[in-house]
Structure formats: C-alpha cells, structure tokens
N, C-alpha and C. Protein backbone atom coordinates (compact mmCIF):
# COMPACT_ATOMS: atom_id res chain seq x y z
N UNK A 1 -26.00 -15.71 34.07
CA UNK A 1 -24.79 -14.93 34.09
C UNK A 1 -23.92 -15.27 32.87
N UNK A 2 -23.95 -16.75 32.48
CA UNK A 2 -23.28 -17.18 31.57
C UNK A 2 -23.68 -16.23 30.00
N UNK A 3 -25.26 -16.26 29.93
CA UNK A 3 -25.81 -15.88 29.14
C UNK A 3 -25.34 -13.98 28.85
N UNK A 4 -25.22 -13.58 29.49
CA UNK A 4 -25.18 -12.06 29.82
C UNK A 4 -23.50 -11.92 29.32
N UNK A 5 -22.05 -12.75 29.82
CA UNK A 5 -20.83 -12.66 29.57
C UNK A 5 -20.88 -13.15 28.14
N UNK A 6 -21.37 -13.82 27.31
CA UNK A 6 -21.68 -14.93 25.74
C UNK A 6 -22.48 -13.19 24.82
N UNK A 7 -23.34 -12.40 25.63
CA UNK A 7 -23.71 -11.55 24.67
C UNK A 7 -22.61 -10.12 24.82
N UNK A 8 -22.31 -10.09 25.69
CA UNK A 8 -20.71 -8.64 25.98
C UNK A 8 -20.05 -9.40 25.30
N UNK A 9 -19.93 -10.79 25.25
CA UNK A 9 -18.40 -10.92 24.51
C UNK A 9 -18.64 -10.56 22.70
N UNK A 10 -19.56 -10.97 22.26
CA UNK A 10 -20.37 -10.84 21.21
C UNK A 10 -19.96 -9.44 20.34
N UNK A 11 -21.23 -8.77 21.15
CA UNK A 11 -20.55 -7.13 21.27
C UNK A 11 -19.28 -6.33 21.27
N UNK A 12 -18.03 -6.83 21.98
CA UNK A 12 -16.82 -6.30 22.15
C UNK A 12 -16.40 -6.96 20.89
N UNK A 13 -16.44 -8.00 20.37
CA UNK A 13 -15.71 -8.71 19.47
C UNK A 13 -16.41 -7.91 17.92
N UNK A 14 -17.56 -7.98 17.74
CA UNK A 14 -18.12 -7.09 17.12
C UNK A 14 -17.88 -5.48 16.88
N UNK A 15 -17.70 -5.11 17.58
CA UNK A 15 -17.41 -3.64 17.57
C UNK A 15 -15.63 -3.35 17.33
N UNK A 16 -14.95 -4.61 17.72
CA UNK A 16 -13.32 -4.14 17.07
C UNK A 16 -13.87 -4.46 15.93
N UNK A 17 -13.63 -5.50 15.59
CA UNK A 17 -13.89 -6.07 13.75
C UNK A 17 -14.92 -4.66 13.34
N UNK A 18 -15.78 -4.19 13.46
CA UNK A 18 -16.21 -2.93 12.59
C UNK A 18 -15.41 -2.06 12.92
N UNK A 19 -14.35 -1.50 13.54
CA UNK A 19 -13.27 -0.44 13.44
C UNK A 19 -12.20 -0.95 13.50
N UNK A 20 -12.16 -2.11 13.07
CA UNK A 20 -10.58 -2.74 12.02
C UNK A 20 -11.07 -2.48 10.88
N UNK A 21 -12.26 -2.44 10.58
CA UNK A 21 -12.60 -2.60 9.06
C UNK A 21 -13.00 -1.24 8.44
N UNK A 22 -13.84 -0.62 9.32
CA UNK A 22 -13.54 1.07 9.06
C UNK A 22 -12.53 1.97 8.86
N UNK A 23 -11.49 1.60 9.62
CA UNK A 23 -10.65 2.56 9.83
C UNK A 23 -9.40 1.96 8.53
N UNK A 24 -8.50 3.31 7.81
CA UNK A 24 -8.05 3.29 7.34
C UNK A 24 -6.11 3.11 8.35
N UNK A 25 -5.58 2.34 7.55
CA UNK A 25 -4.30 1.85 8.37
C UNK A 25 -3.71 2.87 8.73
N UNK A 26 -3.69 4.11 8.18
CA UNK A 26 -3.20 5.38 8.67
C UNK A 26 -3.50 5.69 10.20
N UNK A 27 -4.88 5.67 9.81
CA UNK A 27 -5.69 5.68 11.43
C UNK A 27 -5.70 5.31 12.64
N UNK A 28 -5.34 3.76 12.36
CA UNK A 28 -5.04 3.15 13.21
C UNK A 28 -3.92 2.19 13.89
N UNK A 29 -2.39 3.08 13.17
CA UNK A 29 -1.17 2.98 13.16
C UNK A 29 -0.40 4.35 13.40
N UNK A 30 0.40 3.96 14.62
CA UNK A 30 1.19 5.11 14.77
C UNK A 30 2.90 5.59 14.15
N UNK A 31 3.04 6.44 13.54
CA UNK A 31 4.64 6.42 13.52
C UNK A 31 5.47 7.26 13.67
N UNK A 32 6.26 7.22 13.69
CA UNK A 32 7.37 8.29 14.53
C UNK A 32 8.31 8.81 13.28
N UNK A 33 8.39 10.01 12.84
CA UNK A 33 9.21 10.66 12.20
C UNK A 33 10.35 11.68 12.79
N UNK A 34 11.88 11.67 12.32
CA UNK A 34 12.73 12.21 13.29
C UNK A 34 13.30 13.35 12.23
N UNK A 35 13.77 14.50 12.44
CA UNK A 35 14.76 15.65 12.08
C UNK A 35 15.49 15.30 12.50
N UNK A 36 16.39 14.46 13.56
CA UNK A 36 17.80 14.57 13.21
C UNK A 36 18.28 14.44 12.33
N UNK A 37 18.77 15.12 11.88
CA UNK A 37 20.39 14.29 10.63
C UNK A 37 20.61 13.09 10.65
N UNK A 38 21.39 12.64 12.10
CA UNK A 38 22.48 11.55 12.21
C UNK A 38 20.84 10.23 12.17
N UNK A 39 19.86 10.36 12.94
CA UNK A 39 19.21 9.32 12.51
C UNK A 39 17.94 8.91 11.42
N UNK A 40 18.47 9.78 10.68
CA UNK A 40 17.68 9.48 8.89
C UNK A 40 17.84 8.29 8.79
N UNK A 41 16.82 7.81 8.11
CA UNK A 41 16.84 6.27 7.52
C UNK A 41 17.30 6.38 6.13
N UNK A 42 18.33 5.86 5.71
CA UNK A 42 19.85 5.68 4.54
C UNK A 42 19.24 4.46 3.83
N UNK A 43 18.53 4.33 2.89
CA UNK A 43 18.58 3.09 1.80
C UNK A 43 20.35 3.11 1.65
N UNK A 44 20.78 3.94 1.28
CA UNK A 44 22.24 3.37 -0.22
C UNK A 44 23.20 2.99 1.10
N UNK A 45 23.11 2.65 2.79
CA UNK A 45 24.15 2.02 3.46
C UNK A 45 23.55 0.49 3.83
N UNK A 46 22.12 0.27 2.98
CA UNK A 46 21.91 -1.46 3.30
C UNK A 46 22.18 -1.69 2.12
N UNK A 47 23.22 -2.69 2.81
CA UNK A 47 23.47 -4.23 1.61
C UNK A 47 23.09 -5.26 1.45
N UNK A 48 22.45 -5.52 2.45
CA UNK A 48 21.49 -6.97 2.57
C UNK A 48 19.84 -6.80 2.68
N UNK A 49 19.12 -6.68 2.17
CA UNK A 49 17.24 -6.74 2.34
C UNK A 49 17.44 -8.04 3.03
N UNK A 50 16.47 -8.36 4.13
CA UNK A 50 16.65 -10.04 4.35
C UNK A 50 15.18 -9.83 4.80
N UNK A 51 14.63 -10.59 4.07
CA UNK A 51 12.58 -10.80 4.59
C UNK A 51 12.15 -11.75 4.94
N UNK A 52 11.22 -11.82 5.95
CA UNK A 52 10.17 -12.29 6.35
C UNK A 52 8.81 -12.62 6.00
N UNK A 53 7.61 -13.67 5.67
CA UNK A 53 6.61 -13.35 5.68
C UNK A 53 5.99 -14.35 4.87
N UNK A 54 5.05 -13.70 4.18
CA UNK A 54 3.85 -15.27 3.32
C UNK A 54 4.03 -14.69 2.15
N UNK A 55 2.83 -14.70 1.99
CA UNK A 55 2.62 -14.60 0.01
C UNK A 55 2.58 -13.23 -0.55
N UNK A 56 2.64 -12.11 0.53
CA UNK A 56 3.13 -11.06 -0.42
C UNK A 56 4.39 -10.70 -0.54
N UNK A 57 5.37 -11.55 0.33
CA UNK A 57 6.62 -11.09 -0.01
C UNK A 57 7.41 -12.20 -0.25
N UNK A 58 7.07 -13.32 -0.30
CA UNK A 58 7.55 -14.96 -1.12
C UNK A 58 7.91 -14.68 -2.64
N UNK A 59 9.02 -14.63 -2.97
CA UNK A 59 9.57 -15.42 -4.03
C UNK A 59 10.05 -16.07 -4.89
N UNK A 60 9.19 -17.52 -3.92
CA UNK A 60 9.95 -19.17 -4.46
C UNK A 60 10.68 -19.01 -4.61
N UNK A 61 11.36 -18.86 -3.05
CA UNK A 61 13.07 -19.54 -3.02
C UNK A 61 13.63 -20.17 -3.18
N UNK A 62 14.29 -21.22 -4.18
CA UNK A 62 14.96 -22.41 -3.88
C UNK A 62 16.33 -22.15 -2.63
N UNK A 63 15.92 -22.65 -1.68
CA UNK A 63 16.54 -22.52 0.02
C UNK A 63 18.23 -23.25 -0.53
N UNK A 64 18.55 -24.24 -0.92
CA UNK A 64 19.94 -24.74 -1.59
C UNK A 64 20.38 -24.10 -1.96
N UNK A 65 20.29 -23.02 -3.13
CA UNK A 65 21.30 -22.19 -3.69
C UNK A 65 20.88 -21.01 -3.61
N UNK A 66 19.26 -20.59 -2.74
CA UNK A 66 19.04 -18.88 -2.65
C UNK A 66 18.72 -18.48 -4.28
N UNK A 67 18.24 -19.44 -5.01
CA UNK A 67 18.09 -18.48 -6.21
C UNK A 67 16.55 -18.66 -6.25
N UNK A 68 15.85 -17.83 -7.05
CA UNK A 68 14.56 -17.24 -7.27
C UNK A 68 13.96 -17.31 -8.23
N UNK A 69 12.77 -18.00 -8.68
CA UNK A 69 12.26 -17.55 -10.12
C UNK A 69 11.65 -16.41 -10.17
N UNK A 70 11.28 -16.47 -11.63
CA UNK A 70 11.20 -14.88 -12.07
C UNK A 70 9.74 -14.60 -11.10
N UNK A 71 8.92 -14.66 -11.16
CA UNK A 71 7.82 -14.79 -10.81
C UNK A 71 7.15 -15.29 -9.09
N UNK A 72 6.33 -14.53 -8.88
CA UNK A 72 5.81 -15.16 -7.52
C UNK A 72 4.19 -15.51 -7.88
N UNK A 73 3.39 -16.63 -7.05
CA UNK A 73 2.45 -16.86 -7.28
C UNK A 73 1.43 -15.92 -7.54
N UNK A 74 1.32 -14.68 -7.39
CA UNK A 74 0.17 -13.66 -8.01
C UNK A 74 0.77 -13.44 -9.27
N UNK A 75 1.86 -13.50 -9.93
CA UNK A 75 2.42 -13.46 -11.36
C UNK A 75 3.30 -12.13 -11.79
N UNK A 76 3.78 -11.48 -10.44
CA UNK A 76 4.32 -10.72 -10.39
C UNK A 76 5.54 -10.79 -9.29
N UNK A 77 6.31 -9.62 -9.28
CA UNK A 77 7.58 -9.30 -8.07
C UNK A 77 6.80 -9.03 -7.12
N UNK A 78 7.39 -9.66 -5.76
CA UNK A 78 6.67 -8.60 -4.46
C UNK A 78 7.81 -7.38 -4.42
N UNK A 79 6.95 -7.39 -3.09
CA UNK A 79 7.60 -5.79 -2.95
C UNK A 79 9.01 -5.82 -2.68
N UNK A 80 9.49 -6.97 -2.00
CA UNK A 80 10.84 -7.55 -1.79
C UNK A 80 12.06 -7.17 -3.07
N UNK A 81 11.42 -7.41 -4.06
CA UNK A 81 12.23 -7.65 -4.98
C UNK A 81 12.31 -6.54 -6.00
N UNK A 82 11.16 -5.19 -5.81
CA UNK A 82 10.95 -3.85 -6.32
C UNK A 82 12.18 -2.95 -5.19
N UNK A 83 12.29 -3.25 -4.00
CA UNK A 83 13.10 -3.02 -3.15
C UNK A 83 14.51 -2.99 -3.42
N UNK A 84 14.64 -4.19 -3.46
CA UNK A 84 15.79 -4.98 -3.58
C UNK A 84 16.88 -3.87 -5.28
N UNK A 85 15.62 -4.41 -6.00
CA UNK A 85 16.37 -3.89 -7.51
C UNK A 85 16.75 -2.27 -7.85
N UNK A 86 15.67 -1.40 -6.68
CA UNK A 86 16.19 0.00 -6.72
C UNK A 86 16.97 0.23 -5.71
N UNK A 87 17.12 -0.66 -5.18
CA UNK A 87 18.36 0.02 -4.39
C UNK A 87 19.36 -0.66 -4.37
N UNK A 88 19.66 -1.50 -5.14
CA UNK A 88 20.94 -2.63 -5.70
C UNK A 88 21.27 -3.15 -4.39
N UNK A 89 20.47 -4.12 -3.87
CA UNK A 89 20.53 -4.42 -2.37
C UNK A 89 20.37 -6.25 -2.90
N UNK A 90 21.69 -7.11 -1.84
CA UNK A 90 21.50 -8.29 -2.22
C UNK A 90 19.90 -8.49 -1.33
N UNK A 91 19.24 -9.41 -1.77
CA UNK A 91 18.27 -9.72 -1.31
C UNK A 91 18.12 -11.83 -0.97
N UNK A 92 17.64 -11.50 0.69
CA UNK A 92 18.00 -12.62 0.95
C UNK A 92 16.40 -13.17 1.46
N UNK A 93 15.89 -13.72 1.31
CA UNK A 93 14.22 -13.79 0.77
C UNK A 93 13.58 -15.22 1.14
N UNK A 94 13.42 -15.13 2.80
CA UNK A 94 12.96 -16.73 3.48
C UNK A 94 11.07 -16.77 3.10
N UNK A 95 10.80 -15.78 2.51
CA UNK A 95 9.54 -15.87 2.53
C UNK A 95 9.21 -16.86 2.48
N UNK A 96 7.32 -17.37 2.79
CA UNK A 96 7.45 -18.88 2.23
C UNK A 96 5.64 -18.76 1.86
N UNK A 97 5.10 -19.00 0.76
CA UNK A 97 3.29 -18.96 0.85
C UNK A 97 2.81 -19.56 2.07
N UNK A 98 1.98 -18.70 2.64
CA UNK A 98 1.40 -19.46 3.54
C UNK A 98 1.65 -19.30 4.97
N UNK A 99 2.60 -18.62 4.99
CA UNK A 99 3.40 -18.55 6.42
C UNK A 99 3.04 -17.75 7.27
N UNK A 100 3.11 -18.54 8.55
CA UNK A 100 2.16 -17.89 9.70
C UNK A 100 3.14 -17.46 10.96
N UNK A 101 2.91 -17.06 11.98
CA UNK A 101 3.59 -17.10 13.27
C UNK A 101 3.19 -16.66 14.36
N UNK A 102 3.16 -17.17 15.61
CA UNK A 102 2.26 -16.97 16.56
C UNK A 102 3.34 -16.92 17.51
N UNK A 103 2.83 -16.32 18.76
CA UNK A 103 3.59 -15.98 20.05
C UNK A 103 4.62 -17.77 20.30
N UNK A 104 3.94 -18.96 20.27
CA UNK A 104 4.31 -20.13 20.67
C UNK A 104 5.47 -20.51 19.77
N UNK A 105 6.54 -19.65 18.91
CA UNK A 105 7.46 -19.72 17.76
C UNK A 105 8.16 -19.25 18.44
C-alpha cells in the first residue's frame, strides 16, 4: 500500500511541475480589470513605493540612512527603482538578496 501511495505521489507531483513549467504566467494567473472611474489604479496619487522581496527587487540598502547604491547585484536597477524614477515616487526599498518567507513569519 505504501508502495502504491510513494508512486501517486510521484505522479501528482510530476504532473504540477510539467504545467508550472508549460504554462505561460498569463495562463495560469487570474486578474481582475475594473471600468469604474472612481476605482482606476492612479500612479501620480502614490508617494511612497515601499518593497518587498529578494534579488530582483534589492537595491543594497544601507538600512541606517535608506540610501542606495547605484547598482544592484545583476548590474543593473530593478524594477523598484524604474518605478520609482517614472513616477517621482519616494522609494522605500527593504529588499534584501536572498530573501525568503514562509507561512511560519
């Protein structure tokens, strides 16, 4: 019996991972677009960007004074900071390389 639950699990685990990997994120993400007026999403009324996350949106914060070098470890801006600069938004940027988070946080 043991043997029989060890090869289904096999299988199920197998078959997501080939349609995580097939499918394009479009596909397999839903989103909601609205016509109202009143709840359009407004870039020019945020003043603060404030992010989350690892190494694509890290960059090297010095946490003491919030300032930033030019550069993030791939040798470019993330997207944080392409954000940030077109829409003249202070940007407040905890990213950190590496950074993970699980339900137990």
């Amino acid at each position: 019996m043991k043997f029989i639950f060890s090869i289904l699990y096999i299988f199920i685990n197998y078959t997501i991972n080939t349609l995580a990997i097939t499918l394009k994120g479009n596909e397999s993400s839903s989103y909601h677009l609205t016509t109202n007026d009143k709840n359009l999403f407004n870039y020019d009324k945020i003043k603060n960007l404030i992010v989350f996350g690892d190494s694509l949106t890290a960059y090297l914060t010095n946490y003491e004074d919030m300032t930033y070098r030019k550069k993030n470890l791939g040798g470019g801006d993330p997207w944080s900071v392409y954000l940030s600069n077109m829409k003249k938004m202070k940007l407040w940027d905890f990213a950190d390389n590496g950074a993970a988070i699980d339900k137990t946080m």
